[in-house]
Protein backbone atom coordinates (compact mmCIF):
# COMPACT_ATOMS: atom_id res chain seq x y z
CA UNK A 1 134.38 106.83 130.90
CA UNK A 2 133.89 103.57 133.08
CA UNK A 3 134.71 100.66 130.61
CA UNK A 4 131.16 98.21 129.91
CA UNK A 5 131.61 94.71 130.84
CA UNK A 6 130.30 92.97 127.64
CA UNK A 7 131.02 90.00 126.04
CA UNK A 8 132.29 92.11 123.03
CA UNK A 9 134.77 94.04 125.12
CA UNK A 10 136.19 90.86 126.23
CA UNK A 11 136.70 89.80 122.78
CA UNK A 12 138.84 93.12 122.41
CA UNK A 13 140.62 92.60 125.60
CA UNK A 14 144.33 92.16 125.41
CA UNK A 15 145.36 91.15 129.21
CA UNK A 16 145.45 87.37 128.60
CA UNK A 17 148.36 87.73 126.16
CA UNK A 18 149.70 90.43 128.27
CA UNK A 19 153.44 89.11 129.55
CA UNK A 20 152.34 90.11 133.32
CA UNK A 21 149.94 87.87 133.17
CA UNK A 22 151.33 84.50 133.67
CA UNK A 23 150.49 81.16 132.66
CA UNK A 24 150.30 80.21 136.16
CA UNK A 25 147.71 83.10 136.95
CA UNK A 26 145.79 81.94 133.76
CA UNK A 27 145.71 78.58 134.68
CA UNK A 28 144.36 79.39 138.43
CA UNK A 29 141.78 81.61 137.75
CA UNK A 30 140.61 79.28 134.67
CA UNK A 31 137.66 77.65 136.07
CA UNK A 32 136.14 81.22 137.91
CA UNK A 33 136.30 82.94 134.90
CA UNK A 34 134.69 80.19 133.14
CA UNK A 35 131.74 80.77 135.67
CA UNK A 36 131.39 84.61 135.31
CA UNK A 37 131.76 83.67 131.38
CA UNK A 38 128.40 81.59 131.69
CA UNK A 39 126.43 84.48 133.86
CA UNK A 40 126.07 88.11 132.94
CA UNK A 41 129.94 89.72 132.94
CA UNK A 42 127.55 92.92 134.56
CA UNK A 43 126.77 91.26 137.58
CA UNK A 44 130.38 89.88 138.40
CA UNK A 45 132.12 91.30 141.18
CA UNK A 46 135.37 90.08 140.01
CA UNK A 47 137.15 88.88 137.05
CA UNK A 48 140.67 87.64 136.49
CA UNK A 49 140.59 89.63 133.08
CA UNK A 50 139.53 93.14 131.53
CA UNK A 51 141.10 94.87 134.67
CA UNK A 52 140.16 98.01 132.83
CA UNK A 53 136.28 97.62 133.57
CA UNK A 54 136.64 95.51 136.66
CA UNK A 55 139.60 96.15 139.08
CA UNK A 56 143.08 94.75 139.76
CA UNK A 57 144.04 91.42 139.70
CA UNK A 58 144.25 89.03 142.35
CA UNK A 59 147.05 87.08 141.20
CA UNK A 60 149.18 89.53 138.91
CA UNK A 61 151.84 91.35 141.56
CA UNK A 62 154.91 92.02 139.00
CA UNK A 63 154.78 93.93 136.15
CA UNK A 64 156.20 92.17 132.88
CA UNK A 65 155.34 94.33 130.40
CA UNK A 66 152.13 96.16 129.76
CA UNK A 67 149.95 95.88 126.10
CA UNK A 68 147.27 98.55 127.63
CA UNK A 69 147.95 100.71 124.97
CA UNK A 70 147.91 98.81 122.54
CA UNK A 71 144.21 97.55 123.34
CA UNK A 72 141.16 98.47 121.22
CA UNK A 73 139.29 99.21 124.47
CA UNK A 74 142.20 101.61 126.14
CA UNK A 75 141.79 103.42 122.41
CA UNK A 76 138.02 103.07 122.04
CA UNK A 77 137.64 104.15 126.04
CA UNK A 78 140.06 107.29 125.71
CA UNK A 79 141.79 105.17 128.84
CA UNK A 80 144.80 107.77 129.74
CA UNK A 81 146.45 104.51 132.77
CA UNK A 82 147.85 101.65 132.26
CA UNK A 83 148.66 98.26 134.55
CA UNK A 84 145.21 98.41 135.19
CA UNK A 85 146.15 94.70 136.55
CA UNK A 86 148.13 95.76 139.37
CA UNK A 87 146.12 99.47 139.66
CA UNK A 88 142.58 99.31 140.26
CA UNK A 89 141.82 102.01 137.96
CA UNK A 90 145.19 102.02 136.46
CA UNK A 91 149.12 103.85 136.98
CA UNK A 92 149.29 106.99 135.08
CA UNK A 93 152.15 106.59 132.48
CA UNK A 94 155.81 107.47 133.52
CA UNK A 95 157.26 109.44 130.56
């Protein structure tokens, strides 16, 4: 199930307190999120943010820890991946 980019979802979203994602990678991608934030999140073709419903980031490349699972949208989405910032379309779980 392919993950709606809505202003609600975002609200859900856990990646910006997600410990991959940096305050340095927050920071730089600040004022193009702020853009896609004042247009339609449907017509973006990127955003740093809710990697689950667009793709991977552009500025994550280590993996710090991952809160996928712990997101309302992973849950809500019956998501099965996780590090959807460093996977576009996710890493299945190692177990």
């Amino acid at each position: 199930m392919q993950v709606a980019r809505t202003r609600e979802n975002l609200r859900k979203c856990k990646c910006m307190y997600c410990p991959s994602y940096t305050t340095e990678c927050k920071l730089k991608n600040l004022p193009g999120n702020l853009v896609h934030l004042m247009e339609d999140l449907k017509e973006a073709d990127h955003f740093e943010g809710m990697f689950c419903a667009f793709e991977k980031s552009n500025c994550i490349h280590k993996d710090k820890g991952c809160l996928c699972e712990t997101c309302p949208i992973h849950d809500e989405y019956q998501l099965n991946n996780n590090d959807y910032c460093l996977h576009t379309g996710g890493e299945t779980p190692k177990n």
